[in-house]
Protein backbone atom coordinates (compact mmCIF):
# COMPACT_ATOMS: atom_id res chain seq x y z
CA UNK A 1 46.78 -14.45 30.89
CA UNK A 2 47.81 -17.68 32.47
CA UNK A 3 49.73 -18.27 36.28
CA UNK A 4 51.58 -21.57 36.65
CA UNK A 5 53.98 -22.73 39.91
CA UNK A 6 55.95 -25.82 40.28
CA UNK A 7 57.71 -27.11 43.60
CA UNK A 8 59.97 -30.03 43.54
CA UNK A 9 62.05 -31.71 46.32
CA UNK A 10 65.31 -31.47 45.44
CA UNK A 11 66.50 -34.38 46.75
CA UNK A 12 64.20 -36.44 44.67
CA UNK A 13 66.12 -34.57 41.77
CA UNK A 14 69.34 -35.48 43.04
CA UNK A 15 68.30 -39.34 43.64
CA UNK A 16 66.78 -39.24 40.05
CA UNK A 17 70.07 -37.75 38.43
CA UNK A 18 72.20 -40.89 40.48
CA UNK A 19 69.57 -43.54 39.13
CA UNK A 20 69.81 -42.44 35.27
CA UNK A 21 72.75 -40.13 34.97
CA UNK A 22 73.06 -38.43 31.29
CA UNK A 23 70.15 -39.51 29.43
CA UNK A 24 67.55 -37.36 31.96
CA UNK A 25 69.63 -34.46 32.31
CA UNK A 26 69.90 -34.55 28.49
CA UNK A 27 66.21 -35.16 28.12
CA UNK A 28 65.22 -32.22 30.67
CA UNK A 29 67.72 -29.55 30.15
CA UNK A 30 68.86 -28.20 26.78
CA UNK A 31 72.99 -28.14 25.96
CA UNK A 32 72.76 -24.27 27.03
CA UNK A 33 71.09 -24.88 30.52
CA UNK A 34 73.84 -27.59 30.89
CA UNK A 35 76.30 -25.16 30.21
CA UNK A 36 74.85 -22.76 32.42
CA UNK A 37 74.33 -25.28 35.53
CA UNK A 38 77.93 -26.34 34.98
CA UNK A 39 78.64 -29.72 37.21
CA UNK A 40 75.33 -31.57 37.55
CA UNK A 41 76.51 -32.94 40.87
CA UNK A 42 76.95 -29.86 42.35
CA UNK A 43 74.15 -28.02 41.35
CA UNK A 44 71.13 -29.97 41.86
CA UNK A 45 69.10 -26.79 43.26
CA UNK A 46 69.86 -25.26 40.09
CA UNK A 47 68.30 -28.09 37.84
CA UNK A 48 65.50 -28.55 40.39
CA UNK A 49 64.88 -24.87 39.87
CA UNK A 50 65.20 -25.23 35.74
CA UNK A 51 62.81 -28.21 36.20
CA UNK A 52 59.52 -26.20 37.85
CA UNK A 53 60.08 -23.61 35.73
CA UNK A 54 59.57 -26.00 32.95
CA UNK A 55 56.78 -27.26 34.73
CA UNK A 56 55.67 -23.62 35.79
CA UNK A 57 55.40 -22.96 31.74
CA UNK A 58 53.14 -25.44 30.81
CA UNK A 59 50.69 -25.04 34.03
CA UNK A 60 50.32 -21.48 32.84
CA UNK A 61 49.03 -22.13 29.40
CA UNK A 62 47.04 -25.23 30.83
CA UNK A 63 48.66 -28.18 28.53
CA UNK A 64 50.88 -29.47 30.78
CA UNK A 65 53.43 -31.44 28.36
CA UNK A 66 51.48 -32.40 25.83
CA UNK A 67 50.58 -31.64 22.04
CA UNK A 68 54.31 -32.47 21.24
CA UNK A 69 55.69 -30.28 23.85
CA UNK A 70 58.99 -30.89 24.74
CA UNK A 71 61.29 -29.78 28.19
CA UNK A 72 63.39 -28.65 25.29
CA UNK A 73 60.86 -26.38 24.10
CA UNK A 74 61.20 -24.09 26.77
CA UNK A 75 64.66 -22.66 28.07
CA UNK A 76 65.83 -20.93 30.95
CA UNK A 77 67.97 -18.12 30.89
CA UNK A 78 68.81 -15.01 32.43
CA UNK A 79 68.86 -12.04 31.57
CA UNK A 80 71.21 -8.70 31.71
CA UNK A 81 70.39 -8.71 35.79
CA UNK A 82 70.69 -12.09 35.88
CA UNK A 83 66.95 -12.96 36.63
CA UNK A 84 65.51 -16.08 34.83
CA UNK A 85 63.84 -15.40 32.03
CA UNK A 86 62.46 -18.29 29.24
CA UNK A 87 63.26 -18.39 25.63
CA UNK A 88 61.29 -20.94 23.98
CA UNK A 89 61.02 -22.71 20.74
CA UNK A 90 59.34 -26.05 18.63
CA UNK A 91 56.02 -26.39 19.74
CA UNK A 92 55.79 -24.63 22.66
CA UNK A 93 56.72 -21.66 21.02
CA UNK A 94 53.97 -22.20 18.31
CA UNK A 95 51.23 -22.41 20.68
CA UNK A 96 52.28 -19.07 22.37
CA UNK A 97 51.76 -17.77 18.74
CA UNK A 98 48.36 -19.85 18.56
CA UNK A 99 47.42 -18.45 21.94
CA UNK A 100 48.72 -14.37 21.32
CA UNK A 101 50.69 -15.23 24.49
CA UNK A 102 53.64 -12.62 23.70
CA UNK A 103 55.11 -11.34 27.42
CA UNK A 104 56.42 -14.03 30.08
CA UNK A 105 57.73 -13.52 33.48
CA UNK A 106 59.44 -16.26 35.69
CA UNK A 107 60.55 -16.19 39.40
CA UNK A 108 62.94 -19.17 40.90
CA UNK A 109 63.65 -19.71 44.13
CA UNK A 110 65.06 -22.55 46.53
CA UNK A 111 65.93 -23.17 49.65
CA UNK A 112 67.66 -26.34 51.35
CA UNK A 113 65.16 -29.09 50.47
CA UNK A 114 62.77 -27.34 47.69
CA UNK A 115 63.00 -25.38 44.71
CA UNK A 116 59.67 -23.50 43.59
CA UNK A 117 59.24 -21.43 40.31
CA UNK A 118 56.28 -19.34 38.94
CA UNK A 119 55.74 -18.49 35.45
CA UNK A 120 53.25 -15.52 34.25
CA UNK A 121 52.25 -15.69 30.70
CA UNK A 122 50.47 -12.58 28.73
């Protein structure tokens, strides 16, 4: 069993989307989460809240993002409810298999400045 949480300012989000545009919201968030976020501009609580979950992820199996892991390797959705959930593949995916990790449970929340996420992994 592994516990991971992740805060992040979201401002410091928004200021990093206005330095490098594209290329980090590419690199962070797969073409689904983009899809899901809609307008990056608008919604900069929303990828603030994709990014600790990412973050949450890895702190629960204890890697952090290493051994190849990639922000790609783990996606946020939601589910019927509309709760986040993660679907994950590439490495990340094969470690959970290394690991027997096979249940995963993910809370996001945010407020005006922060976004905080917690990931559960069993």
């Amino acid at each position: 069993m592994g516990i991971g949480t992740d805060i992040i300012e979201i401002k410091k989000v928004a200021i990093a989307i206005c330095r490098s545009g594209e290329p980090l919201t590419q690199r962070l968030l797969t073409e689904y989460e983009r899809n899901s976020i809609g307008r990056i501009h608008e919604n900069y609580h929303r990828v603030a809240g994709f990014w600790a979950a990412k973050e949450a992820a890895v702190k629960a199996i204890g890697t952090g993002f290493r051994l190849g892991i990639l922000f790609h390797d783990i996606e946020i959705r939601h589910d019927e409810y509309g709760a986040p959930c993660y679907f994950f593949t590439g490495h990340f995916s094969n470690l959970l298999k290394q690991k027997k990790i096979t249940q995963s449970l993910l809370s996001i929340s945010h407020c005006d400045h922060y976004a905080v996420a917690v990931a559960i992994f069993n």
